[in-house]
C-alpha atoms as a PDB file:
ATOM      1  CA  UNK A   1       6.462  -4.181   4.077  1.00  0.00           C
ATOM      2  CA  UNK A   2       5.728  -1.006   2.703  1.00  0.00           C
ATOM      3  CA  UNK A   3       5.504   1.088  -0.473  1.00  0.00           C
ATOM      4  CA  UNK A   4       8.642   2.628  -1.368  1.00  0.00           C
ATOM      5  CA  UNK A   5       9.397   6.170  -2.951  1.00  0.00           C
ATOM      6  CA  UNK A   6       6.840   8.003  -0.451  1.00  0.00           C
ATOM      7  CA  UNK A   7       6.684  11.821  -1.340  1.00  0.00           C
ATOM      8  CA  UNK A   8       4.281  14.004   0.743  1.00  0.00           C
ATOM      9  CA  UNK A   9       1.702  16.280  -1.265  1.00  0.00           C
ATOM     10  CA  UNK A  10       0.096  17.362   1.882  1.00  0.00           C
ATOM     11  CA  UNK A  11       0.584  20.056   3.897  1.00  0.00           C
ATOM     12  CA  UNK A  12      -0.255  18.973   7.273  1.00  0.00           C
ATOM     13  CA  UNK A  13       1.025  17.282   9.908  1.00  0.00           C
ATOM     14  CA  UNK A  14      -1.739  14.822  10.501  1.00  0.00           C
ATOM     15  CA  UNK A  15      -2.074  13.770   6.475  1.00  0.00           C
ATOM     16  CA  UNK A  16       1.541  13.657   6.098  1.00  0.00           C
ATOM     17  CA  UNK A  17       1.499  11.080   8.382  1.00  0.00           C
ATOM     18  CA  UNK A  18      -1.827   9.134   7.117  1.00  0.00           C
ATOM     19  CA  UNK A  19      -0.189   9.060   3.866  1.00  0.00           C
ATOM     20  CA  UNK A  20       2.783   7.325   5.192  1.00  0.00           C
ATOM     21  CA  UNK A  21       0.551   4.740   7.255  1.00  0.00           C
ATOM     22  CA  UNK A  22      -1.475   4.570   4.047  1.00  0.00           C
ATOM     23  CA  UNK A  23       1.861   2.931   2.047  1.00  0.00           C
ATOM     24  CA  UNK A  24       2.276  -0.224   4.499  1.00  0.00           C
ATOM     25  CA  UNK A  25       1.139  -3.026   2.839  1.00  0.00           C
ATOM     26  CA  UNK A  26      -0.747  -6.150   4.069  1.00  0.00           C
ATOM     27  CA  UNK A  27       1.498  -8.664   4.867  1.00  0.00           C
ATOM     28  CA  UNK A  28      -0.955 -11.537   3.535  1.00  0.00           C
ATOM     29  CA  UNK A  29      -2.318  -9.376   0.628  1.00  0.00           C
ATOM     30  CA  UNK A  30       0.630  -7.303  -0.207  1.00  0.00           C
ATOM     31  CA  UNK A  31      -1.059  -5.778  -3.170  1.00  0.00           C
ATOM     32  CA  UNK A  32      -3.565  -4.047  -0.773  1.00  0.00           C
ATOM     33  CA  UNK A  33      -2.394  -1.090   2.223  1.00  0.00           C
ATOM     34  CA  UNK A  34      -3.891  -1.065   5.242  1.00  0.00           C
ATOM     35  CA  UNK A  35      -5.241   1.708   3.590  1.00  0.00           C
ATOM     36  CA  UNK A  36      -6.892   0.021   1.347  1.00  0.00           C
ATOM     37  CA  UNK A  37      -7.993  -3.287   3.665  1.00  0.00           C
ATOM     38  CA  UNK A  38      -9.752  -0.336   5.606  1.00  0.00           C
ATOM     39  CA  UNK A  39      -7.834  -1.386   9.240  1.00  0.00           C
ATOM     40  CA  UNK A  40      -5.766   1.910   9.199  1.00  0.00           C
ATOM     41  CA  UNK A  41      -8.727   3.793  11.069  1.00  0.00           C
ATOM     42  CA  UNK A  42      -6.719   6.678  12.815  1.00  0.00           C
ATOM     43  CA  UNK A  43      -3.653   8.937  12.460  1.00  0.00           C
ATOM     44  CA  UNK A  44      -2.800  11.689  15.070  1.00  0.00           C
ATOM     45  CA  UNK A  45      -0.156  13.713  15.486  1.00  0.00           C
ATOM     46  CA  UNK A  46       1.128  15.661  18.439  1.00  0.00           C
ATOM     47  CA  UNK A  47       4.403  17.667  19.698  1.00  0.00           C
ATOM     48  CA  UNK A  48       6.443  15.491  17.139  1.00  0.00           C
ATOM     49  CA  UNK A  49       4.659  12.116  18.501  1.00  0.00           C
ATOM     50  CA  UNK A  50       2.670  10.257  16.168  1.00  0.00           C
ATOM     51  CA  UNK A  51       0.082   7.529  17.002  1.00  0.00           C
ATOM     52  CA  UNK A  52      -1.782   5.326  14.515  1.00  0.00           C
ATOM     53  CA  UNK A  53      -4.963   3.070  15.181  1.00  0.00           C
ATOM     54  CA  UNK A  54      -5.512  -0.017  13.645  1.00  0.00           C
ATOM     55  CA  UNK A  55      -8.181  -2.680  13.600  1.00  0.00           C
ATOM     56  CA  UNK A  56      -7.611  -6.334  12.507  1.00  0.00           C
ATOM     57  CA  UNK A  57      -9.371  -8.329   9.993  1.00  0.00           C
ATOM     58  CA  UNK A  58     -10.348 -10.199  13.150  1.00  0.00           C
ATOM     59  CA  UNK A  59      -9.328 -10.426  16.608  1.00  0.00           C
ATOM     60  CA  UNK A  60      -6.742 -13.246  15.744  1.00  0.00           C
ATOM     61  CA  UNK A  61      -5.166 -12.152  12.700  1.00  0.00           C
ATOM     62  CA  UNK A  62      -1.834 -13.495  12.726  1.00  0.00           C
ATOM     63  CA  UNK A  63      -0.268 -10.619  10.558  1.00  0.00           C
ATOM     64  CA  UNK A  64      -0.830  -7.264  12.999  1.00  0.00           C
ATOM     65  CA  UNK A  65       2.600  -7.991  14.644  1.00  0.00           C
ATOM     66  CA  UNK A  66       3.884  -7.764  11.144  1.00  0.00           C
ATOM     67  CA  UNK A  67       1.509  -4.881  10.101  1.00  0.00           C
ATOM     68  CA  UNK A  68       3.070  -2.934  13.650  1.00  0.00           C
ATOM     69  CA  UNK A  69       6.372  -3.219  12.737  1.00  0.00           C
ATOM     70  CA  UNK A  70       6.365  -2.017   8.937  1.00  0.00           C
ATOM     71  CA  UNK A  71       4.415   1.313  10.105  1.00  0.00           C
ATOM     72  CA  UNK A  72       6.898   1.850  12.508  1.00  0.00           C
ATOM     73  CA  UNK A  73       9.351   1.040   9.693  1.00  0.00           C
ATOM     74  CA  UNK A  74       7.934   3.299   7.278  1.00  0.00           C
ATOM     75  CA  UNK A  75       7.388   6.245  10.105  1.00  0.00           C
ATOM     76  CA  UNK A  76      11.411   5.562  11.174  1.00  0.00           C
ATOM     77  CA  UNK A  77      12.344   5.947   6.876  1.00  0.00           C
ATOM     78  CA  UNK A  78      10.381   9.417   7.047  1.00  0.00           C
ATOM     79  CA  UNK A  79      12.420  10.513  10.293  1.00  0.00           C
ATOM     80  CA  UNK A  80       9.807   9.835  12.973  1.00  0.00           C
ATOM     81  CA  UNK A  81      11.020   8.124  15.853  1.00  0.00           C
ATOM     82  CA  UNK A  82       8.523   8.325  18.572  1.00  0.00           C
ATOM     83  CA  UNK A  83       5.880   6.256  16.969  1.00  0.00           C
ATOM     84  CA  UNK A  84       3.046   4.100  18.614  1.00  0.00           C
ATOM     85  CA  UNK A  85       0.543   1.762  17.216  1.00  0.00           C
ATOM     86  CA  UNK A  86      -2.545   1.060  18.998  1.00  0.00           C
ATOM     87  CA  UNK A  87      -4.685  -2.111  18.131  1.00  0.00           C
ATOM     88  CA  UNK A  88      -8.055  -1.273  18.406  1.00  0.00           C
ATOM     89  CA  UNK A  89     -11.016  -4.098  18.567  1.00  0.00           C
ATOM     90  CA  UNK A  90     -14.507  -2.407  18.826  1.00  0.00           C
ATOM     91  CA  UNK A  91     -15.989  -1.403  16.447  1.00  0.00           C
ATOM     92  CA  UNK A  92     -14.770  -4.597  14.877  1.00  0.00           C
ATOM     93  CA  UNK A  93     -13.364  -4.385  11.322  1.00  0.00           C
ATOM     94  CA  UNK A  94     -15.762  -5.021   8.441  1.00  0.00           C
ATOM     95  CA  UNK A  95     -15.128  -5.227   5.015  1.00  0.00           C
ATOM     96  CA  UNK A  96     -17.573  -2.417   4.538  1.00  0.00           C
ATOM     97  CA  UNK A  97     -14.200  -0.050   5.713  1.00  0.00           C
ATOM     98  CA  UNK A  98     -12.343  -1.438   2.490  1.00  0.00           C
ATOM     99  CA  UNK A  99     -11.454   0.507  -0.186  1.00  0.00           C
ATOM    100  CA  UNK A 100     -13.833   0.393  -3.513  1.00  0.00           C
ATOM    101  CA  UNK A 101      -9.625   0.496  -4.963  1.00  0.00           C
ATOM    102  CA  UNK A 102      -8.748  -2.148  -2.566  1.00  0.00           C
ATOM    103  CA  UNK A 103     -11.549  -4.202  -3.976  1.00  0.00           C
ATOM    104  CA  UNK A 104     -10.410  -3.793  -7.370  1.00  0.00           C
ATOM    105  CA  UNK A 105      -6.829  -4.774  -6.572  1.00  0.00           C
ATOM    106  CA  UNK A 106      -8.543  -7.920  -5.078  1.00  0.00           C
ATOM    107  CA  UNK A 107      -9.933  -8.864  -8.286  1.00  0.00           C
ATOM    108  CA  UNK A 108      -6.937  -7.882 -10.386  1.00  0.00           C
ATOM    109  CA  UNK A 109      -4.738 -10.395  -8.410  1.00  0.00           C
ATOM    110  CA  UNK A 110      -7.038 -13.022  -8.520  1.00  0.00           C
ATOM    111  CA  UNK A 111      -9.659 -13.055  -4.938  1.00  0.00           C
ATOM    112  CA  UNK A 112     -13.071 -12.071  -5.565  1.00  0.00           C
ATOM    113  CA  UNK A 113     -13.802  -9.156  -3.514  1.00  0.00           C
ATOM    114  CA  UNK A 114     -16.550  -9.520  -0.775  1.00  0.00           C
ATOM    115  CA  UNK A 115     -20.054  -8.185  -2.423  1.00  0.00           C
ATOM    116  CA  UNK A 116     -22.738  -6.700  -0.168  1.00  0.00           C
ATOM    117  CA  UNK A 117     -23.162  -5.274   2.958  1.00  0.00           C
ATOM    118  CA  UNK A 118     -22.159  -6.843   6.176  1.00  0.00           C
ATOM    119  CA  UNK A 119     -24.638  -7.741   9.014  1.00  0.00           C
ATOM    120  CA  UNK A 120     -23.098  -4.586  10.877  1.00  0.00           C
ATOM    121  CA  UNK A 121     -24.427  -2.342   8.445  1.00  0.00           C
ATOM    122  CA  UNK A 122     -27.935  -3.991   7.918  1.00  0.00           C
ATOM    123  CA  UNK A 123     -30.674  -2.352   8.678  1.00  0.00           C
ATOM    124  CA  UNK A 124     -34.586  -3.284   9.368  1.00  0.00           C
ATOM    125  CA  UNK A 125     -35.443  -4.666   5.954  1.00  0.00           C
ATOM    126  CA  UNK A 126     -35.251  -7.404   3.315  1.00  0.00           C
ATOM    127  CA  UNK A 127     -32.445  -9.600   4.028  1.00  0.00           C
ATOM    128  CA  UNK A 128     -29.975 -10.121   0.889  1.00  0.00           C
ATOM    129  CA  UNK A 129     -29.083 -13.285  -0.639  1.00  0.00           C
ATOM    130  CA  UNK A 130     -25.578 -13.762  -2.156  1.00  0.00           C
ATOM    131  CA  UNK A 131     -26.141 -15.862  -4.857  1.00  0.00           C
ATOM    132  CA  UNK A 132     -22.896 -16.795  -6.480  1.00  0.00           C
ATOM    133  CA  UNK A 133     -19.452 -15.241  -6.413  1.00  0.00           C
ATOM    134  CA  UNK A 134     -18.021 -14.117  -9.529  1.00  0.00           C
ATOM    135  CA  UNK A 135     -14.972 -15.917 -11.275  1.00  0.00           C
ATOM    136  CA  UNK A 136     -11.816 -13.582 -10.644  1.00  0.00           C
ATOM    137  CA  UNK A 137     -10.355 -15.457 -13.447  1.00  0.00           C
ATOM    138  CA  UNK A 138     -12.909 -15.862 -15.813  1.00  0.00           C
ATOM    139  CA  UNK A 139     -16.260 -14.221 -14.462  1.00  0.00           C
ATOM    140  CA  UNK A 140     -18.429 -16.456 -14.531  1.00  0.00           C
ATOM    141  CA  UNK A 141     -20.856 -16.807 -11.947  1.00  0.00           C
ATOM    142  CA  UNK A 142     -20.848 -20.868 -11.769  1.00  0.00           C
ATOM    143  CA  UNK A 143     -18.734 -21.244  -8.994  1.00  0.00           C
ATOM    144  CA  UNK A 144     -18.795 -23.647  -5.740  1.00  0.00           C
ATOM    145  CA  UNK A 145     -18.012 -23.253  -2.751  1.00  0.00           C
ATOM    146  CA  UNK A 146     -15.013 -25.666  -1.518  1.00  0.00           C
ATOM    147  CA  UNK A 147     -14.449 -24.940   2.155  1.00  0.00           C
ATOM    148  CA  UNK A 148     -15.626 -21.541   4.016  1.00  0.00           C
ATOM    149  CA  UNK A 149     -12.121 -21.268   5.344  1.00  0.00           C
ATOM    150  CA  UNK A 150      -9.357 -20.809   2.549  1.00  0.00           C
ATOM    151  CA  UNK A 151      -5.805 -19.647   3.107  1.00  0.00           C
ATOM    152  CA  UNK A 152      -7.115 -17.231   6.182  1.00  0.00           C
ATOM    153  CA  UNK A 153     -10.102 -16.959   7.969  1.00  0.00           C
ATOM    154  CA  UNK A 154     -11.345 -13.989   6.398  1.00  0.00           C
ATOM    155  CA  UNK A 155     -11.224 -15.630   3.273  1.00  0.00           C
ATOM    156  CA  UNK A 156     -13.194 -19.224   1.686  1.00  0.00           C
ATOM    157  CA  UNK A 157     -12.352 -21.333  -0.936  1.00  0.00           C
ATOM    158  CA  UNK A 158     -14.130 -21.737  -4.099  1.00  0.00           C
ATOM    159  CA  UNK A 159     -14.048 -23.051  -7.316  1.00  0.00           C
ATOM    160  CA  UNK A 160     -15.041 -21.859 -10.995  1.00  0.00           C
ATOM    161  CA  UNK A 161     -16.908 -24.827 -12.728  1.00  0.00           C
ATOM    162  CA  UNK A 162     -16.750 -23.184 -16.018  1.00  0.00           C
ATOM    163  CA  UNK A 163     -12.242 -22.237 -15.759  1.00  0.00           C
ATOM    164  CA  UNK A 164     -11.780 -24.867 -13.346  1.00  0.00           C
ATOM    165  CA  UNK A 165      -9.920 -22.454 -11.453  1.00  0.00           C
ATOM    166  CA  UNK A 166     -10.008 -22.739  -7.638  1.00  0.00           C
ATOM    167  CA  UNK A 167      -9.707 -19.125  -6.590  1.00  0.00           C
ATOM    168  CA  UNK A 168      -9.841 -17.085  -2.539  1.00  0.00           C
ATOM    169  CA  UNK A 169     -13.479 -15.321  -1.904  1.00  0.00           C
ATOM    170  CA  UNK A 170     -12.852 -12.509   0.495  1.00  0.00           C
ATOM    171  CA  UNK A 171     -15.681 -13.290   2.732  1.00  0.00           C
ATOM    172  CA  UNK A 172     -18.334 -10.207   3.808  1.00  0.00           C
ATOM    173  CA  UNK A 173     -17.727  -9.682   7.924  1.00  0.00           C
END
C-alpha cells in the first residue's frame, strides 16, 4: 500500500525518489511509512535505475515481502521500471530510526509509542528504568503489562487499569 496523490517538490533525482519510497505505508501499521517506521534507510539513483534499502523491524518480519512489492508499486505509478529493493540486516533496525511524526501517529491511532533509548544507543552510564507506559487512550500511567508479545513481535500487550482499555506498546529494540 501506498500514499496516493504523490507530487514531487524536489528537484533531484535521488529525493524525488526518497519521497516516493517515503509514501509506502506499513502494511501492519498503515498509518505509519516506512518513512516514518525508520526501515527506509537508503535511496540511490543511477542511469535511470533506482535502488532502495530497507531494514526490517526484525529479521522475521512477516510484512517486507509486502513492504517490497508496494515500493516497487509506487516506483512503477511514477514511471520507474527498473527498480530493486535490497533488505538490509546490520545495523539492525531500532526504534531509535523512527520518526518523532511516526511516533505521534502511533499514539493518535491508539499504540503507545516506544519511550527511551534502545540498548544500541546506550552508552557507559546510568541505566534507565521504564517505569510505566502511558495510556494511548486515556494517559494514564497505571497500566499492566499483559503479555510482552501482542499482535507482532515488536509490539506487547498492555492494559490501562484506570480506562480498562487493553491497548499495543511498541516495544524499544
Amino acid at each position: 500500500m501506498y500514499i496516493s496523490d504523490f507530487e514531487s517538490r524536489t528537484a533531484t533525482p535521488r529525493q524525488k525518489a526518497w519521497d516516493i519510497a517515503a509514501t509506502v505505508v506499513d502494511p501492519e501499521i498503515p498509518v505509519l511509512s516506512i518513512a516514518d517506521l525508520g526501515i527506509l534507510r537508503d535511496v540511490e539513483v543511477r542511469d535511470g535505475k533506482v535502488k532502495v534499502t530497507i531494514t526490517p523491524t526484525y529479521s522475521g518480519c512477516p510484512a517486507m515481502d509486502a513492504i517490497r512489492d508496494d515500493v516497487k508499486t509506487a516506483f512503477a505509478k511514477e514511471g520507474y521500471q527498473d527498480v530493486e529493493v535490497d533488505l538490509v540486516l546490520s545495523p539492525a533496525w531500532t526504534t531509535d530510526w523512527m520518526t518523532e511524526q511516526g511516533k505521534q501517529k502511533l499514539q493518535e491511532y491508539g499504540i503507545a509509542p516506544p519511550t527511551g533509548k534502545s540498548h544500541a544507543a546506550r552508552h557507559a552510564g546510568p541505566i534507565r528504568l521504564t517505569m510505566a507506559v502511558k495510556c494511548p487512550q486515556c494517559a494514564s500511567l497505571n497500566t499492566k503489562e499483559l503479555t510482552r508479545f501482542g499482535s507482532t513481535s515488536c509490539k506487547a500487550l498492555y492494559v490501562c487499569q484506570d480506562c480498562k482499555e487493553p491497548f499495543d506498546y511498541f516495544k524499544v529494540l
